[in-house]
C-alpha atoms as a PDB file:
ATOM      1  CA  UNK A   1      10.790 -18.734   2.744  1.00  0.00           C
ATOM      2  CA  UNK A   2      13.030 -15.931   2.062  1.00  0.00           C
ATOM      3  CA  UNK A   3      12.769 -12.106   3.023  1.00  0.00           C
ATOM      4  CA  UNK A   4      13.449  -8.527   1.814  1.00  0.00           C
ATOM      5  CA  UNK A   5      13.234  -5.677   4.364  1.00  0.00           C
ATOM      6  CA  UNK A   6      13.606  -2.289   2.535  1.00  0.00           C
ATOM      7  CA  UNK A   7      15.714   0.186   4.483  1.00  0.00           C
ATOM      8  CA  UNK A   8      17.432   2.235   2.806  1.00  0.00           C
ATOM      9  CA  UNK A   9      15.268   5.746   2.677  1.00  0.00           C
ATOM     10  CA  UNK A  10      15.876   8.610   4.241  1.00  0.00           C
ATOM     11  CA  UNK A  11      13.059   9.428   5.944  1.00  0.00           C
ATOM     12  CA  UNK A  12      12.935  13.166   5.038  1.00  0.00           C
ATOM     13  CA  UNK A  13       9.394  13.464   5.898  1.00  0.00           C
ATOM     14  CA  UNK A  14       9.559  12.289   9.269  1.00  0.00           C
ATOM     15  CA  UNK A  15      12.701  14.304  10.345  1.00  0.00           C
ATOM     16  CA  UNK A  16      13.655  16.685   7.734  1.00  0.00           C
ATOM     17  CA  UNK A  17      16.547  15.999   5.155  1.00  0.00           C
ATOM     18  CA  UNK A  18      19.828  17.915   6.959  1.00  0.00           C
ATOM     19  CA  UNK A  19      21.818  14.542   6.661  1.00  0.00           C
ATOM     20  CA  UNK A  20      21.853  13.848  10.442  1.00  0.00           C
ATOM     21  CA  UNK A  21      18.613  12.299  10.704  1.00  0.00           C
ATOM     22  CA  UNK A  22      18.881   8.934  11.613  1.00  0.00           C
ATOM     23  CA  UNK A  23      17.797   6.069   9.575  1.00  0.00           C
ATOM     24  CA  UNK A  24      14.589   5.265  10.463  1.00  0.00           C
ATOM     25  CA  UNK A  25      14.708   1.570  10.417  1.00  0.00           C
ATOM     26  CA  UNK A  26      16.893   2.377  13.948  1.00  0.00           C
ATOM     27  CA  UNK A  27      14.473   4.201  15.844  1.00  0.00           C
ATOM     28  CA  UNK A  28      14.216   2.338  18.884  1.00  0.00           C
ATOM     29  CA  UNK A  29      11.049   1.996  20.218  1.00  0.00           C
ATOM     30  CA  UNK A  30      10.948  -0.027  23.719  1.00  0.00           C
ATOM     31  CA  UNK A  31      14.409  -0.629  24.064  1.00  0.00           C
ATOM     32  CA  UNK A  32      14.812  -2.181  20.677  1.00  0.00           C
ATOM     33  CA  UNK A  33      15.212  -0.722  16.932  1.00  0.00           C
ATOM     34  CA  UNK A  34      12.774  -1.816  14.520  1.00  0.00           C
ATOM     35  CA  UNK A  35      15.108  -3.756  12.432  1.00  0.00           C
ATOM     36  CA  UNK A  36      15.689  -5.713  15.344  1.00  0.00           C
ATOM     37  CA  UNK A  37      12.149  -6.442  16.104  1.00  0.00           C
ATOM     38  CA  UNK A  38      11.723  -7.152  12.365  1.00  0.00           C
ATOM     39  CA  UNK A  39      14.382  -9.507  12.409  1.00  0.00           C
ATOM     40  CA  UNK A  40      13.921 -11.500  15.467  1.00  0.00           C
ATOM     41  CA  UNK A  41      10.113 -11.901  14.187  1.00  0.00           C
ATOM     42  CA  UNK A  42      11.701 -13.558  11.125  1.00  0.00           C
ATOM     43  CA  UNK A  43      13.937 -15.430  12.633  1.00  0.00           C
ATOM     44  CA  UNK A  44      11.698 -17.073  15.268  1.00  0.00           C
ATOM     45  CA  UNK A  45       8.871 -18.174  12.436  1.00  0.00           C
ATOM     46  CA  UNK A  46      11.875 -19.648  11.014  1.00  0.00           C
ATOM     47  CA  UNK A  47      11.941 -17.264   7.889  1.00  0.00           C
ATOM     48  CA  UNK A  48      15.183 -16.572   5.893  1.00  0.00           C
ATOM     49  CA  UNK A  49      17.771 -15.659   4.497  1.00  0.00           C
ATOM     50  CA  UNK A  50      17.048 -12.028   4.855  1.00  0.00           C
ATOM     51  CA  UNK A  51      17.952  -9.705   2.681  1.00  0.00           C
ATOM     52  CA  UNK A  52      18.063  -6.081   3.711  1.00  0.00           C
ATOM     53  CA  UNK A  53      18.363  -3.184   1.443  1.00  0.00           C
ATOM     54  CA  UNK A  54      19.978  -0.271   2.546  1.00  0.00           C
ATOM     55  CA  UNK A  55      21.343   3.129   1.465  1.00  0.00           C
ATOM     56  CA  UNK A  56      21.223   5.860   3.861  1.00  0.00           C
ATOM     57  CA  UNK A  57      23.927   5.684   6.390  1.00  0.00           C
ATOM     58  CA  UNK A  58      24.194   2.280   5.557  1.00  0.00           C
ATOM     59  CA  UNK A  59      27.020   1.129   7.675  1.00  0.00           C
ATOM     60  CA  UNK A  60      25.141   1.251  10.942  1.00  0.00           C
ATOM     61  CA  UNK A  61      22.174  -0.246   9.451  1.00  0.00           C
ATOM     62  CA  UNK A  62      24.017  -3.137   8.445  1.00  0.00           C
ATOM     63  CA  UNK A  63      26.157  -2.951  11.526  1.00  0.00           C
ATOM     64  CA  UNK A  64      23.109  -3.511  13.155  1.00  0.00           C
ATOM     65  CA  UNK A  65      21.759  -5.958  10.953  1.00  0.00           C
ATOM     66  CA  UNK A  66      24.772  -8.158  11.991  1.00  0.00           C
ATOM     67  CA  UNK A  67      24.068  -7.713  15.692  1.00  0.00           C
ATOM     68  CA  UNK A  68      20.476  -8.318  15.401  1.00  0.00           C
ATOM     69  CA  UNK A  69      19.714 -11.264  12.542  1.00  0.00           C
ATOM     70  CA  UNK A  70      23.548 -13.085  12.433  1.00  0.00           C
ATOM     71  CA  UNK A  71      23.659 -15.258   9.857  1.00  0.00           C
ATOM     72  CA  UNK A  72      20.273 -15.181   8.930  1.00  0.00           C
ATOM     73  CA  UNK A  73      21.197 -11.811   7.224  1.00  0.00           C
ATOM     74  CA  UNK A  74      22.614 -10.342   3.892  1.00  0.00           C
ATOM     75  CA  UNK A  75      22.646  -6.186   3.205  1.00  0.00           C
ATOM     76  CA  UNK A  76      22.709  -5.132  -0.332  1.00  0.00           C
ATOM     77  CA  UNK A  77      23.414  -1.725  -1.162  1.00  0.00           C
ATOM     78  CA  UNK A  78      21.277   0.951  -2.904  1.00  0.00           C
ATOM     79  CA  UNK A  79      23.269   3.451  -3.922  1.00  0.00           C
ATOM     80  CA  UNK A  80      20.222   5.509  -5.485  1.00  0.00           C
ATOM     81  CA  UNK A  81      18.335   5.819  -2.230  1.00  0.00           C
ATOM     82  CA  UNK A  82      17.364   9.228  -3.118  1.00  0.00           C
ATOM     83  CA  UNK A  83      15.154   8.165  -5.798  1.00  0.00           C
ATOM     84  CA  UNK A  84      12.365   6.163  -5.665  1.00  0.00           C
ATOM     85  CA  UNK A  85      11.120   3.260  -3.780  1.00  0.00           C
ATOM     86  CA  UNK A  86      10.992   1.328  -6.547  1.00  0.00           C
ATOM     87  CA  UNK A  87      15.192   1.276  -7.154  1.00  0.00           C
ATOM     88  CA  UNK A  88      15.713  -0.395  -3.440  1.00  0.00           C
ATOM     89  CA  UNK A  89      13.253  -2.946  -4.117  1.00  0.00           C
ATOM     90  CA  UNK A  90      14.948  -3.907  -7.714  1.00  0.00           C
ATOM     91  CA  UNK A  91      18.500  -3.599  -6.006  1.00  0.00           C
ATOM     92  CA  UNK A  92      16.920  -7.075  -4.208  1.00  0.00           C
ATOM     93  CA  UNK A  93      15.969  -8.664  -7.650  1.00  0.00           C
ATOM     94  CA  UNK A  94      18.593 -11.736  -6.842  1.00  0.00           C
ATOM     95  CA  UNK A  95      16.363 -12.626  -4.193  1.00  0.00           C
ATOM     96  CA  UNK A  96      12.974 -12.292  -6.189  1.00  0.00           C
ATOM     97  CA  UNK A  97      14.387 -14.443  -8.655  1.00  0.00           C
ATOM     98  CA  UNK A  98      16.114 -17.087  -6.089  1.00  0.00           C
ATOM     99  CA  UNK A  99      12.751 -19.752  -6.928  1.00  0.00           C
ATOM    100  CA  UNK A 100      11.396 -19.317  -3.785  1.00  0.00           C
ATOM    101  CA  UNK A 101       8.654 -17.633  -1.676  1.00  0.00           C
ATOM    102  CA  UNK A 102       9.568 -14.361  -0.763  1.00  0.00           C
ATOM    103  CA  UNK A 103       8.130 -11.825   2.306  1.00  0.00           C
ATOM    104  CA  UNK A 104       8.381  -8.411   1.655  1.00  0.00           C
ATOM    105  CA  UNK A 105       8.299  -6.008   4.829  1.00  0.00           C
ATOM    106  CA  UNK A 106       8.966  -2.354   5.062  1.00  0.00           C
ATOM    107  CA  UNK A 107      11.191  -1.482   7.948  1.00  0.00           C
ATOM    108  CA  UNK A 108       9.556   1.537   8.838  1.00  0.00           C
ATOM    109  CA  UNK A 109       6.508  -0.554  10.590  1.00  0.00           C
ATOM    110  CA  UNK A 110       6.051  -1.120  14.142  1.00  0.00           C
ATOM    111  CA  UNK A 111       3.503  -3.989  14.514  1.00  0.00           C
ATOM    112  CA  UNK A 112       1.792  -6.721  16.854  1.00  0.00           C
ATOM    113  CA  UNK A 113       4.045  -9.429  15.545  1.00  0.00           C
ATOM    114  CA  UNK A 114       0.379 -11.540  14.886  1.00  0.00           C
ATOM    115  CA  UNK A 115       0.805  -9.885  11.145  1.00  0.00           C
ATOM    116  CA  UNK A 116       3.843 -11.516  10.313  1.00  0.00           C
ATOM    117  CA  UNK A 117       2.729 -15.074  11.820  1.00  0.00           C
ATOM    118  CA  UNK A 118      -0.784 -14.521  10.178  1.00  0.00           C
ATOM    119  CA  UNK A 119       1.257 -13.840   6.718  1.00  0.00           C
ATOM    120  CA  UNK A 120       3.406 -16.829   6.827  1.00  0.00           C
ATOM    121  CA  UNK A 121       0.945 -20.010   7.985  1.00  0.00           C
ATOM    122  CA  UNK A 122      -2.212 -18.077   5.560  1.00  0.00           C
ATOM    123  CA  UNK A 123      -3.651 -21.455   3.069  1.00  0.00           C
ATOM    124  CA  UNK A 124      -2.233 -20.393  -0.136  1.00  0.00           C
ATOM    125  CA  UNK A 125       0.641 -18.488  -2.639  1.00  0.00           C
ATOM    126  CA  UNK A 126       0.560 -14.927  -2.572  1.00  0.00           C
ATOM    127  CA  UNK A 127      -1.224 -12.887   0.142  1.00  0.00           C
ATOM    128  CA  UNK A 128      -1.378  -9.548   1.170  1.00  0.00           C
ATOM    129  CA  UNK A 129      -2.143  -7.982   4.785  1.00  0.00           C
ATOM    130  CA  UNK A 130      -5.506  -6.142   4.551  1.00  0.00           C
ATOM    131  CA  UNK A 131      -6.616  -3.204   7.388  1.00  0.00           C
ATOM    132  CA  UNK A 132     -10.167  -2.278   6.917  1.00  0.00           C
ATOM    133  CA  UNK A 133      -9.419   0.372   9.082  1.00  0.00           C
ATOM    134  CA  UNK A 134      -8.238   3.304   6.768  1.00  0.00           C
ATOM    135  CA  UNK A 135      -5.351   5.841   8.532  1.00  0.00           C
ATOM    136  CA  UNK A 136      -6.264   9.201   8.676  1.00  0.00           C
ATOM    137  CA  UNK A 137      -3.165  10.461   7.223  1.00  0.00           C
ATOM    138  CA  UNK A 138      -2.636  11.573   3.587  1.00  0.00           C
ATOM    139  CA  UNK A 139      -0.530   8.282   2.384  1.00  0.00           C
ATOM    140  CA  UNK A 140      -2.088   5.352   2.410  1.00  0.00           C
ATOM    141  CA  UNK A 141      -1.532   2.533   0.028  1.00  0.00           C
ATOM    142  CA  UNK A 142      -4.977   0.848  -0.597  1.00  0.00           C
ATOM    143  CA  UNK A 143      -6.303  -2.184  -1.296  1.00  0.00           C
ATOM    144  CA  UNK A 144      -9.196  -1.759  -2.803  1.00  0.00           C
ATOM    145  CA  UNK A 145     -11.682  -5.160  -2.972  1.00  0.00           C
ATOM    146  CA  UNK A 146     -14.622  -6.076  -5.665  1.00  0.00           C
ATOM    147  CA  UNK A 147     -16.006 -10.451  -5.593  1.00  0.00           C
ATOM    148  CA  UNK A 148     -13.003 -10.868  -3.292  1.00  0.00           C
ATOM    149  CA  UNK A 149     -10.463  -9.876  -5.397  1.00  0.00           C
ATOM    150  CA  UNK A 150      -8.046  -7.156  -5.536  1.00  0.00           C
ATOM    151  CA  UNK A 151      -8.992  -4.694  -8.068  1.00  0.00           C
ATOM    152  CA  UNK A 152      -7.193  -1.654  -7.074  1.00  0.00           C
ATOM    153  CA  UNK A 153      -3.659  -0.919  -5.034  1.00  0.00           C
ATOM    154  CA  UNK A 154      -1.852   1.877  -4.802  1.00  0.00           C
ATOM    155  CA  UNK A 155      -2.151   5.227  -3.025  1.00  0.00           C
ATOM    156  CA  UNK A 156      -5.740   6.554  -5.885  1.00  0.00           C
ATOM    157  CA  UNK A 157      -8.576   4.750  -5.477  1.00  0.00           C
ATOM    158  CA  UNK A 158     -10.402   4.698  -8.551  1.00  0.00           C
ATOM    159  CA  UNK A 159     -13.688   3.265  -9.551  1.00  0.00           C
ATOM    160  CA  UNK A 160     -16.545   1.639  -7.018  1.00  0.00           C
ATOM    161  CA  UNK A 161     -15.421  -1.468  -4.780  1.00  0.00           C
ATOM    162  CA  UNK A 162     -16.815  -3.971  -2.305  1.00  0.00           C
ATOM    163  CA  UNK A 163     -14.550  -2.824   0.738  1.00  0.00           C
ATOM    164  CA  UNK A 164     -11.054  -1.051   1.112  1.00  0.00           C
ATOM    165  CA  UNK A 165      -8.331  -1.270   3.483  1.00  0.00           C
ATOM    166  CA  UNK A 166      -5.150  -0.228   4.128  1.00  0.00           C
ATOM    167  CA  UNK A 167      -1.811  -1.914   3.360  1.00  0.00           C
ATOM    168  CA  UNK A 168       0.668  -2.391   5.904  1.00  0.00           C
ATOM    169  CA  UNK A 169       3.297  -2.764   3.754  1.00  0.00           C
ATOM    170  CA  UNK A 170       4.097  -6.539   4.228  1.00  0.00           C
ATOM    171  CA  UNK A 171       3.177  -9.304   1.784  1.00  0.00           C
ATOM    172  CA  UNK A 172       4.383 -12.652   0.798  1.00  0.00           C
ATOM    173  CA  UNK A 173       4.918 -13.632  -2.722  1.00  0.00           C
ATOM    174  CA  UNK A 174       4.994 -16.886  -4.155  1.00  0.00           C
ATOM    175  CA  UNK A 175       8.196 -18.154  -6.204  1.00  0.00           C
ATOM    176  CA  UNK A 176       6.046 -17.157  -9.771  1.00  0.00           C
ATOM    177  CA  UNK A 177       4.878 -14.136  -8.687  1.00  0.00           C
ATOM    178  CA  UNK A 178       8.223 -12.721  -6.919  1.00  0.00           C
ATOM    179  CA  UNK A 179      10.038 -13.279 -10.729  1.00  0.00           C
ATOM    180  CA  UNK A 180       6.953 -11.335 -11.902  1.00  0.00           C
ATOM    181  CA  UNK A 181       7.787  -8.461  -9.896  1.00  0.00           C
ATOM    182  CA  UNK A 182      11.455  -8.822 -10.695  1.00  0.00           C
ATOM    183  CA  UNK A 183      10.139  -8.053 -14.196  1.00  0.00           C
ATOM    184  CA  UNK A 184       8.088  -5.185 -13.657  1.00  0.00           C
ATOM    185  CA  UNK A 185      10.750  -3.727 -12.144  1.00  0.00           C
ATOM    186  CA  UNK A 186      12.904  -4.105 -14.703  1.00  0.00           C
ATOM    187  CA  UNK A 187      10.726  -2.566 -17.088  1.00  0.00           C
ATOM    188  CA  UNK A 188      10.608   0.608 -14.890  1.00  0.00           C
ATOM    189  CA  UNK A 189      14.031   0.830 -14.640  1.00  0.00           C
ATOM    190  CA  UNK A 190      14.788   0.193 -18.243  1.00  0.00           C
ATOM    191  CA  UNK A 191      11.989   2.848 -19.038  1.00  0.00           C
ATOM    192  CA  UNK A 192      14.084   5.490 -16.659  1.00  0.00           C
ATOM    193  CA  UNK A 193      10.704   5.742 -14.515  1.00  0.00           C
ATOM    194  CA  UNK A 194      13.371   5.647 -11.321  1.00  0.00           C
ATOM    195  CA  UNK A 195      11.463   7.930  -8.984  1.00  0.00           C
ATOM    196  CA  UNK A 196       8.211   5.589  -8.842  1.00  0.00           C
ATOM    197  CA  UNK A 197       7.363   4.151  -5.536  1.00  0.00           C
ATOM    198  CA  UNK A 198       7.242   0.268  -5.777  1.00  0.00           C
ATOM    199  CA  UNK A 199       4.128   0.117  -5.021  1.00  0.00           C
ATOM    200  CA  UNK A 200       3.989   1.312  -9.233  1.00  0.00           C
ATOM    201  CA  UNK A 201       5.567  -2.139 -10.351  1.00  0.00           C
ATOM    202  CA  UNK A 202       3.395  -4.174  -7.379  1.00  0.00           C
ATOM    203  CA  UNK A 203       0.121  -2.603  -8.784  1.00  0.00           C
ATOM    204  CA  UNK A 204       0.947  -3.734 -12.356  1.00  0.00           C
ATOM    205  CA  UNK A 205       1.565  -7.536 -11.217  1.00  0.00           C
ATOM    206  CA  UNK A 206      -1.417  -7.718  -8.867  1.00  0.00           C
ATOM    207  CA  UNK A 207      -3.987  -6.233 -11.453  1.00  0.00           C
ATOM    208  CA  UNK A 208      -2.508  -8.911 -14.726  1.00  0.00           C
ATOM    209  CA  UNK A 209      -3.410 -11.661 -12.124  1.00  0.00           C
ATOM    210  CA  UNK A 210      -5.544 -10.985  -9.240  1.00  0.00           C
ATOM    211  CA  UNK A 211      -7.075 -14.583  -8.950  1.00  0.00           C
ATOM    212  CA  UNK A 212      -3.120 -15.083  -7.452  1.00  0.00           C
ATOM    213  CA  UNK A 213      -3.181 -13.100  -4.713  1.00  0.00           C
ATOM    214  CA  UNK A 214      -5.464 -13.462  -1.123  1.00  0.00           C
ATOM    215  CA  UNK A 215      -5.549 -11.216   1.481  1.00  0.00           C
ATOM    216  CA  UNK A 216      -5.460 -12.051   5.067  1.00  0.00           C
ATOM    217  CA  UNK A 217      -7.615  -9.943   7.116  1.00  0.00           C
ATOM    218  CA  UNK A 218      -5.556  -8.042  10.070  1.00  0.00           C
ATOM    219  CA  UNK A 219      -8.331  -5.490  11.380  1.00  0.00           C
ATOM    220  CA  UNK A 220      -7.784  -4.864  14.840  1.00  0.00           C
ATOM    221  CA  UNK A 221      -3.955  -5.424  15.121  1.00  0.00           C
ATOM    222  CA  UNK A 222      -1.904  -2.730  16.363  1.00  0.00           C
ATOM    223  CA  UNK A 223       0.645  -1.478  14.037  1.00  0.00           C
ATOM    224  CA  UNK A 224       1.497   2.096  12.351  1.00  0.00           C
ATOM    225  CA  UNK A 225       3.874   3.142   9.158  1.00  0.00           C
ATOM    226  CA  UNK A 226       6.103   5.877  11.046  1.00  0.00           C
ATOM    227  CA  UNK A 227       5.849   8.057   7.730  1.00  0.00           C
ATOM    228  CA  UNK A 228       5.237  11.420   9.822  1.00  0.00           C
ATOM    229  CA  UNK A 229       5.851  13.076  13.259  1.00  0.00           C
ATOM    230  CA  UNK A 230       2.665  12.067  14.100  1.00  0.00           C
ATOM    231  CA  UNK A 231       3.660   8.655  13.350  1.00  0.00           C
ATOM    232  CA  UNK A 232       6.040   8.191  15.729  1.00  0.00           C
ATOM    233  CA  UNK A 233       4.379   9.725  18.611  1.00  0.00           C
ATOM    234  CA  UNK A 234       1.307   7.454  17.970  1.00  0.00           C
ATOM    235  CA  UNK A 235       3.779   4.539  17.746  1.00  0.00           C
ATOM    236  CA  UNK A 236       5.262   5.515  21.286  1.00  0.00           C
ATOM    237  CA  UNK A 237       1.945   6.112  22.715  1.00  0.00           C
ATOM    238  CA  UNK A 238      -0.574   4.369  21.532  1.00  0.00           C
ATOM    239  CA  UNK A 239       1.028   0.832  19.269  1.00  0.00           C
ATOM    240  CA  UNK A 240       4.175   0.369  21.898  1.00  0.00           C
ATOM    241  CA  UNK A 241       1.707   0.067  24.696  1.00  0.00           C
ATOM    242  CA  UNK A 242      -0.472  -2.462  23.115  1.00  0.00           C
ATOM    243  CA  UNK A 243       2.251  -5.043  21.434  1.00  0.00           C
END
């Protein structure tokens, strides 16, 4: 199984956009960065290559890329990391289109490694993580349940559904459905809609087939999307503590 970690953003809401912000897949959090984490997680469930997008100051991100994942590692370069989400995901469409399973991880996630392990060994193609637990902050992607299927994702929920939960941004994607989403990406590139989150071109794939996709239930596992200062100091306080 194969891997995409997407770290190229800036991270302008977290600390401002003045250009010396550091990239927030380096925040260290107990010693380590969270690439690091992400990576040695990876490479100890045996998953890989990994590809890692970045962008922003991206010579320290792949500098530590090298130190952390070796060989097990490949950067590719987003040079649009100021637009949307949705460029540094398409910027890894060799990798959704290599014929194999693919896991898809944000790097600006500190987890309970259980997620990733949970993601990998679940029965099955396609799966996304599931939180029933909603975050109180004002950007969560949803995933939004009706006979045990996915019938909404994104960051609107709209209509009347069984359950919702939050996403925690990782999912793994089976070889048909990553070439899928190497599609729809394609289409939202060729239609200039570049300032789209991903989450755009994921909603579109999940909804034309949702009998592919499971969800593996993660309620209860610490984790947090450092998205805000409030974020981060929850990650320090309350999700460092508990991993």
């Amino acid at each position: 199984m194969r891997a995409i970690i997407l770290a190229a953003g800036v991270g302008s809401r977290l600390f401002g956009d003045n250009g010396d912000q550091p990239p927030k897949s380096l925040l260290e959090l107990g010693g380590r960065t969270l690439l690091a984490r992400h990576l040695e997680t990876l490479a100890a469930l045996g998953v890989g290559p990994v590809t890692v997008v970045v962008g922003y100051r991206a010579p320290e991100v792949e500098a530590e890329a090298r130190r952390a994942g070796g060989a097990n590692v490949r950067t590719v370069l987003n040079m649009r990391f100021r637009e949307g989400s949705l460029v540094s995901l398409w910027t890894a469409a060799e990798t959704l289109r290599a014929g194999e399973p693919v896991l898809f991880m944000d790097a600006d996630v500190l987890y309970d490694r259980r997620m990733i392990e949970r993601l990998v060994i679940a029965p099955g193609g396609s799966c996304f993580l599931f939180d029933s637990a909603v975050g109180a902050d004002d950007d969560p992607v949803l995933i939004c349940l009706r006979g045990g299927r996915i019938a909404e994702f994104g960051k609107l929920k709209r209509g009347a559904f069984d359950r919702v939960g939050e996403w925690p941004g990782f999912l793994r994607l089976d070889a048909a459905a990553a070439r899928a989403l190497a599609d729809a990406l394609a289409r939202f590139m060729e239609a200039g809609r570049t300032a789209e989150p991903y989450e755009a071109a994921m909603r579109e794939v999940v909804l034309a087939a949702p009998e592919r996709f499971a969800i593996e239930d993660i309620s209860g596992i610490p984790w947090v999307e450092i998205d805000f200062p409030a974020d981060l100091a929850r990650a320090r306080e309350q999700v460092l503590p508990a991993l």
